[in-house]
Protein backbone atom coordinates (compact mmCIF):
# COMPACT_ATOMS: atom_id res chain seq x y z
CA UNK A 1 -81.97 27.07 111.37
CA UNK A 2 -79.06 29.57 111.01
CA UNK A 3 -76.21 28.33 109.07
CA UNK A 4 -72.55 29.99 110.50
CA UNK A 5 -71.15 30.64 106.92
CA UNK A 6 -67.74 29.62 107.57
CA UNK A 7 -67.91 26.49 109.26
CA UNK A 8 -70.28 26.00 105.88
CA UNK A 9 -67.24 26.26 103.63
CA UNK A 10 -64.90 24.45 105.67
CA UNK A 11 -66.82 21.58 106.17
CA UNK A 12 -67.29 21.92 102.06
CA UNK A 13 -64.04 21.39 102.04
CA UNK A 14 -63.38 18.25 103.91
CA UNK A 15 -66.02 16.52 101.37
CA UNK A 16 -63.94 17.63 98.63
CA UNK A 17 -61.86 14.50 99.45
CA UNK A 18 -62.83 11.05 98.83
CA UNK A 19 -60.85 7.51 97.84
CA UNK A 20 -60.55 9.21 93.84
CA UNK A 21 -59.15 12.73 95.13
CA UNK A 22 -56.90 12.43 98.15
CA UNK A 23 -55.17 15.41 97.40
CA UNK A 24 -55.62 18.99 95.55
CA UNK A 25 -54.04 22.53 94.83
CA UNK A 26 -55.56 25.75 96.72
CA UNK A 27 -56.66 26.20 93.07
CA UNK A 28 -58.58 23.17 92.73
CA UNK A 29 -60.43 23.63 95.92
CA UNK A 30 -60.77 27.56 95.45
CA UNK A 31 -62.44 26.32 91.93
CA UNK A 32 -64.22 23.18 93.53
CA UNK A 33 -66.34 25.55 95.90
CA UNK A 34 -66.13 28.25 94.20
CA UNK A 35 -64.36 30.83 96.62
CA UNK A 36 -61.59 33.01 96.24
CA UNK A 37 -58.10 31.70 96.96
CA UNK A 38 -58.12 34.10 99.93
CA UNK A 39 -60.78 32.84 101.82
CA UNK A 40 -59.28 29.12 100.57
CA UNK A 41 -56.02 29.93 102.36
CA UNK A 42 -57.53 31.25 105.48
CA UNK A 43 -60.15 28.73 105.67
CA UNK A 44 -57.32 25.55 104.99
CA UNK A 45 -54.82 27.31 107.61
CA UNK A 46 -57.70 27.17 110.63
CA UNK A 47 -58.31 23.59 109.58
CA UNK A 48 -54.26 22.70 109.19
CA UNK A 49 -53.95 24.13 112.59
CA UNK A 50 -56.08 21.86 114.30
CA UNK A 51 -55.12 18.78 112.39
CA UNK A 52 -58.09 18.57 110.22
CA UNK A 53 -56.08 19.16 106.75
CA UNK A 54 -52.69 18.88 106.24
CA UNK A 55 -50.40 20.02 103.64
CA UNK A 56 -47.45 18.19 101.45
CA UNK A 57 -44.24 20.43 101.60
CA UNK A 58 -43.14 19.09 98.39
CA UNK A 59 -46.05 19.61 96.41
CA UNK A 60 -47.96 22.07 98.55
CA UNK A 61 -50.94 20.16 97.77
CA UNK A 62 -53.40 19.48 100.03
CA UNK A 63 -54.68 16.32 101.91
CA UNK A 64 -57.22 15.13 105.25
CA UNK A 65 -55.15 15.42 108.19
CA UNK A 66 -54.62 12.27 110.62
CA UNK A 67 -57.15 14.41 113.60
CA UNK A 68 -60.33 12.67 111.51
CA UNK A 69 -58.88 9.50 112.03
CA UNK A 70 -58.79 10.06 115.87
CA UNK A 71 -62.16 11.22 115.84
CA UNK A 72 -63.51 8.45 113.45
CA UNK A 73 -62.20 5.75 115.65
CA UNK A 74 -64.00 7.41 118.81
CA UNK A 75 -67.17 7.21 116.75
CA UNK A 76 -66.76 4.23 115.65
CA UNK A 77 -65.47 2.91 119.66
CA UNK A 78 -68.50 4.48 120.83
CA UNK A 79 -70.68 2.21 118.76
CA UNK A 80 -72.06 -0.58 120.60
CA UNK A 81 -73.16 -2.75 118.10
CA UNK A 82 -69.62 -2.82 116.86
CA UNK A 83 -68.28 -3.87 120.31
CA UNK A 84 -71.26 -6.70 120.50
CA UNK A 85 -70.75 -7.71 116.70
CA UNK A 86 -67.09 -8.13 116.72
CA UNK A 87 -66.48 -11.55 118.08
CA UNK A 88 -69.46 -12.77 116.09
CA UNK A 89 -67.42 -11.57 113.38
CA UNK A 90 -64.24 -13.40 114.24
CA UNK A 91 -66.10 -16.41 114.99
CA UNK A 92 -67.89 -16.61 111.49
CA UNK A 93 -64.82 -15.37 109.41
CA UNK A 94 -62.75 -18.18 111.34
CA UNK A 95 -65.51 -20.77 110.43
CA UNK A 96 -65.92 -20.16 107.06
CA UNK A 97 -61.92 -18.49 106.40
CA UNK A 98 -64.23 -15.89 104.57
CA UNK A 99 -63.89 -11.54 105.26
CA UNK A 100 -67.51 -10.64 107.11
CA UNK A 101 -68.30 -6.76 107.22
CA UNK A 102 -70.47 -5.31 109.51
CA UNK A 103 -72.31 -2.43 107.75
CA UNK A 104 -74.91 0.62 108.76
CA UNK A 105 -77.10 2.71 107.16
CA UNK A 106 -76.48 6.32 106.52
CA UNK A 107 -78.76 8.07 104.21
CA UNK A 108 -79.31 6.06 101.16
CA UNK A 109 -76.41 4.11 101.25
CA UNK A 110 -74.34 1.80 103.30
CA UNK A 111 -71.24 2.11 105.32
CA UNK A 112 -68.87 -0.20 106.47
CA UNK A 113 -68.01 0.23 109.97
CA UNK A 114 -66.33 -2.75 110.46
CA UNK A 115 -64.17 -5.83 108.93
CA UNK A 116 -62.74 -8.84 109.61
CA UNK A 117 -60.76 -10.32 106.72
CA UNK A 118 -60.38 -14.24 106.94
CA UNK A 119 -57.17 -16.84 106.07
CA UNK A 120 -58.94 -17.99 102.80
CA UNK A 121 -60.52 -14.80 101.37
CA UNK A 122 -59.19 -12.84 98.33
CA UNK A 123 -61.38 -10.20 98.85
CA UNK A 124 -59.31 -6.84 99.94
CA UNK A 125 -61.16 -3.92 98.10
CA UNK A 126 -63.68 -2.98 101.12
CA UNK A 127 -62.32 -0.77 103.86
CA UNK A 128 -63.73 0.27 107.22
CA UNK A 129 -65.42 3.71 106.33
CA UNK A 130 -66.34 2.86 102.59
CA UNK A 131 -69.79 3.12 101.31
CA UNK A 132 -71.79 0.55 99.51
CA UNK A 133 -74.96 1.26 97.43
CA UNK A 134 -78.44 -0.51 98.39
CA UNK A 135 -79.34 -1.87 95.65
CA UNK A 136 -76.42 -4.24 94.56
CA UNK A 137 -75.00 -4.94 97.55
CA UNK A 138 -76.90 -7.89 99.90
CA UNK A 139 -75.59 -5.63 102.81
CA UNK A 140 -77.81 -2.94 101.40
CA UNK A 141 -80.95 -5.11 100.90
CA UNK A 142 -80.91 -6.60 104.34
CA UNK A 143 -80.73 -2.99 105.78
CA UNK A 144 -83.42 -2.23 103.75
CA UNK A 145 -85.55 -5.36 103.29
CA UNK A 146 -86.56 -5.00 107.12
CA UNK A 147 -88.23 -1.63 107.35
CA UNK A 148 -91.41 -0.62 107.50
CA UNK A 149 -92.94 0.04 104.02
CA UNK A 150 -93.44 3.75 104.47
CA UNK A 151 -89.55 3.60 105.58
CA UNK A 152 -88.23 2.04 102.10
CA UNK A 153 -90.50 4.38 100.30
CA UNK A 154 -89.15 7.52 102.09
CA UNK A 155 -86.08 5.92 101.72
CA UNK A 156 -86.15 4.95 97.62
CA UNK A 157 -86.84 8.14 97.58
CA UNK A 158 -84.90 9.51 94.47
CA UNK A 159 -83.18 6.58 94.84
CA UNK A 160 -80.74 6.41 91.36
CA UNK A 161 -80.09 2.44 90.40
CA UNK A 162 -76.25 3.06 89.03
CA UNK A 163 -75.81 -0.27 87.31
CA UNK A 164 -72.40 -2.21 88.68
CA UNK A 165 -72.46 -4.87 86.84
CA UNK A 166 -74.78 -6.55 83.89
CA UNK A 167 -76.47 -8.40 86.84
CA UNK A 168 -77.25 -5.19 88.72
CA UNK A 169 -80.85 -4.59 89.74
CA UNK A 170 -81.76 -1.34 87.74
CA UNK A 171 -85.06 -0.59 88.54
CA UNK A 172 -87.59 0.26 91.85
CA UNK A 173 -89.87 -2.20 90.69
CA UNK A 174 -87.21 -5.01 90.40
CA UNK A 175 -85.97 -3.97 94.26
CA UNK A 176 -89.08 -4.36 95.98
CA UNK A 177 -89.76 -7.99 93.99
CA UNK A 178 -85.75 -8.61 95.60
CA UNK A 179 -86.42 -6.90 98.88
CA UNK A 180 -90.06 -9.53 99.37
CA UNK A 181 -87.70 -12.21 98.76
CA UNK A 182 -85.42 -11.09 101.22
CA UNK A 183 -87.90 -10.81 103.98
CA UNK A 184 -89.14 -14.55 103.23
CA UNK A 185 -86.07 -16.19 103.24
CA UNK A 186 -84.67 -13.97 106.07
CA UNK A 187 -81.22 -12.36 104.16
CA UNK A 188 -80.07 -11.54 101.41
CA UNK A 189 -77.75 -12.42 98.49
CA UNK A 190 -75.63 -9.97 96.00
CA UNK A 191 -74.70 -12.72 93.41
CA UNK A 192 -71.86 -10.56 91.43
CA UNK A 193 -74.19 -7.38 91.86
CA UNK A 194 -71.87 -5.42 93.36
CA UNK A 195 -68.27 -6.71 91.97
CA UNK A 196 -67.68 -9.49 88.92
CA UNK A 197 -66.86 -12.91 90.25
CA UNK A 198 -68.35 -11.91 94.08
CA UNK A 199 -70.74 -13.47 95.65
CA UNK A 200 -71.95 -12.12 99.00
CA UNK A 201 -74.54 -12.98 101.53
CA UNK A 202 -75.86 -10.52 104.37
CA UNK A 203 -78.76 -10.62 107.52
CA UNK A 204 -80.08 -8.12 109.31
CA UNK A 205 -79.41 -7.13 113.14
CA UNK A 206 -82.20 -6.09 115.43
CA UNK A 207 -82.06 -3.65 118.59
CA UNK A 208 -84.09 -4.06 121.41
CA UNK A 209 -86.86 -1.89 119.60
CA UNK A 210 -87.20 -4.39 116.77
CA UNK A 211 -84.98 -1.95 114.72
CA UNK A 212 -82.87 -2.94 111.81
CA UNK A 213 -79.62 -1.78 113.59
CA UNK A 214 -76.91 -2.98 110.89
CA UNK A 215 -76.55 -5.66 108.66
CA UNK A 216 -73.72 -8.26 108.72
CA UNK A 217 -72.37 -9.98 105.10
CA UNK A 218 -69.94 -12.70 104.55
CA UNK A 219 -68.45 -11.96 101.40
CA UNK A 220 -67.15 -15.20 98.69
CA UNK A 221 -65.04 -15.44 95.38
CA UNK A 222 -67.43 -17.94 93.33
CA UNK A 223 -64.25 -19.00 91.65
CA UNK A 224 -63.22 -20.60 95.28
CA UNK A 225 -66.81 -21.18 96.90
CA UNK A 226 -69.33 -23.21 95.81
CA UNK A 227 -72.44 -23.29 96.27
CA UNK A 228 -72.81 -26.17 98.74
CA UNK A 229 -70.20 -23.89 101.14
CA UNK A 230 -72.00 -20.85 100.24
CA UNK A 231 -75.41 -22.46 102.06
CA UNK A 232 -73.02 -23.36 104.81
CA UNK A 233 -71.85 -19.62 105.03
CA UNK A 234 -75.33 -18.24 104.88
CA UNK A 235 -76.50 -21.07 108.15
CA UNK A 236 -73.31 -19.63 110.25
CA UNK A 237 -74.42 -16.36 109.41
CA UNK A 238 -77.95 -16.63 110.12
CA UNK A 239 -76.85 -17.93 113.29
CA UNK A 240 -74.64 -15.15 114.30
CA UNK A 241 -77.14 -12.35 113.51
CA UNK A 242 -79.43 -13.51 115.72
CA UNK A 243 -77.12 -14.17 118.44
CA UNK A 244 -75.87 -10.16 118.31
CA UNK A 245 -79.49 -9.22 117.93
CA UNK A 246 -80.28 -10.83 121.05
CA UNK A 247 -77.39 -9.25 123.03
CA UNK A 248 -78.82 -5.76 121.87
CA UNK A 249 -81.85 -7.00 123.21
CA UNK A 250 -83.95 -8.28 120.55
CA UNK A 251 -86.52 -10.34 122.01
CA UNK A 252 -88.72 -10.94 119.30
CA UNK A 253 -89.42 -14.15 117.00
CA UNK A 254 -87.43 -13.44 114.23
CA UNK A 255 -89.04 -13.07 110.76
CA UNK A 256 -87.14 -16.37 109.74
């Protein structure tokens, strides 16, 4: 497939920035990509000019302009299973005063595509957009758990387990052991995996093809939750799951 060389770059530059580098000098990103400053200047004036960078006057530094934030919320609009999820979302956060995220899989990792924070949590770092490893994360094992076996192998692929914590699963081995017991007991649990002191659950959501669509977590401080509420989060969510499953026309039994 031809590649069009300049779209190439510019697009290079767009992934430049990320939550650690939300702004940089032409001579950063000329060094980042390793281009002349130039065919920087021209390439950062085509984007500025239809919104897709933008530029401090102060500074002259660099940053994403607000036109990916239009077009992110049409993507994310567009998404049905966000629509059907959303008051499943409410509904669970409300019951349990917990933040629920609704989550997708894109390439090897997770991405949060949706939040609902609720009156009791203390949990703030996630964001809509963010990206969530796997491994550590019971978002990321209920996305994976519920895939075909030559599907997690494609996908563990290469796979790298970063440790996040001491209790972080670091090995392939250990993952499919976790990933069994996810399928048995029909979610899955990150029990300060991910983040000290967190404790999250997640299940899976189904299309109408039997698909793992998404995953849905609620996410606990186990300095507030114990573990007799915790079970009573994990019911609730169970229960939701398979309600927005059904409205995207699962039909099936479900595997718990």
């Amino acid at each position: 497939m031809p590649i069009i060389q300049s779209l190439d770059r510019a697009l290079n530059i767009l992934d430049l920035f990320d939550e650690q580098t939300k702004e940089l000098k032409i001579t950063e990103i000329s060094s980042r990509i390793g281009l002349h400053k130039s065919t920087v200047h021209s390439l950062l004036k085509t984007l500025q000019l239809h919104g897709y960078i933008d530029q401090d006057i102060e500074s002259g530094k660099y940053r994403l302009g607000l036109k990916l934030v239009e077009k992110g919320q049409q993507l994310l609009q567009s998404m049905d299973i966000r629509g059907t999820a959303r008051k499943h979302m409410t509904l669970l956060s409300a019951q349990t005063g917990q933040t629920t995220h609704l989550v997708i899989l894109d390439g090897k990792e997770g991405v949060y595509i949706d939040k609902v924070e609720g009156d009791k949590a203390a949990i703030r770092y996630s964001r809509i957009g963010g990206r969530v490893p796997l491994h550590s994360s019971a978002v990321g094992k209920a996305l994976t758990a519920f895939r075909s076996a030559p599907e997690i192998e494609e996908l563990l692929k290469g796979y790298r387990y970063v440790r996040q914590t001491a209790s972080t699963i670091g090995d392939k081995e250990s993952f499919l052991q976790e990933l069994d017991g996810v399928r048995r007991q029909g979610y899955a649990v990150d029990d300060q995996e991910n983040e000290p002191g967190v404790r999250c659950a997640a299940a899976p959501i189904f299309n109408h093809a039997g698909d793992v669509a998404a995953s849905m977590s609620v996410s606990t401080m186990i300095s507030v939750v114990d573990d007799g509420q915790f079970a009573r989060c994990i019911e609730l969510l169970k229960l939701e799951t398979a309600q927005i499953s059904q409205a995207l026309g699962f039909k099936n039994f479900f595997p718990y």
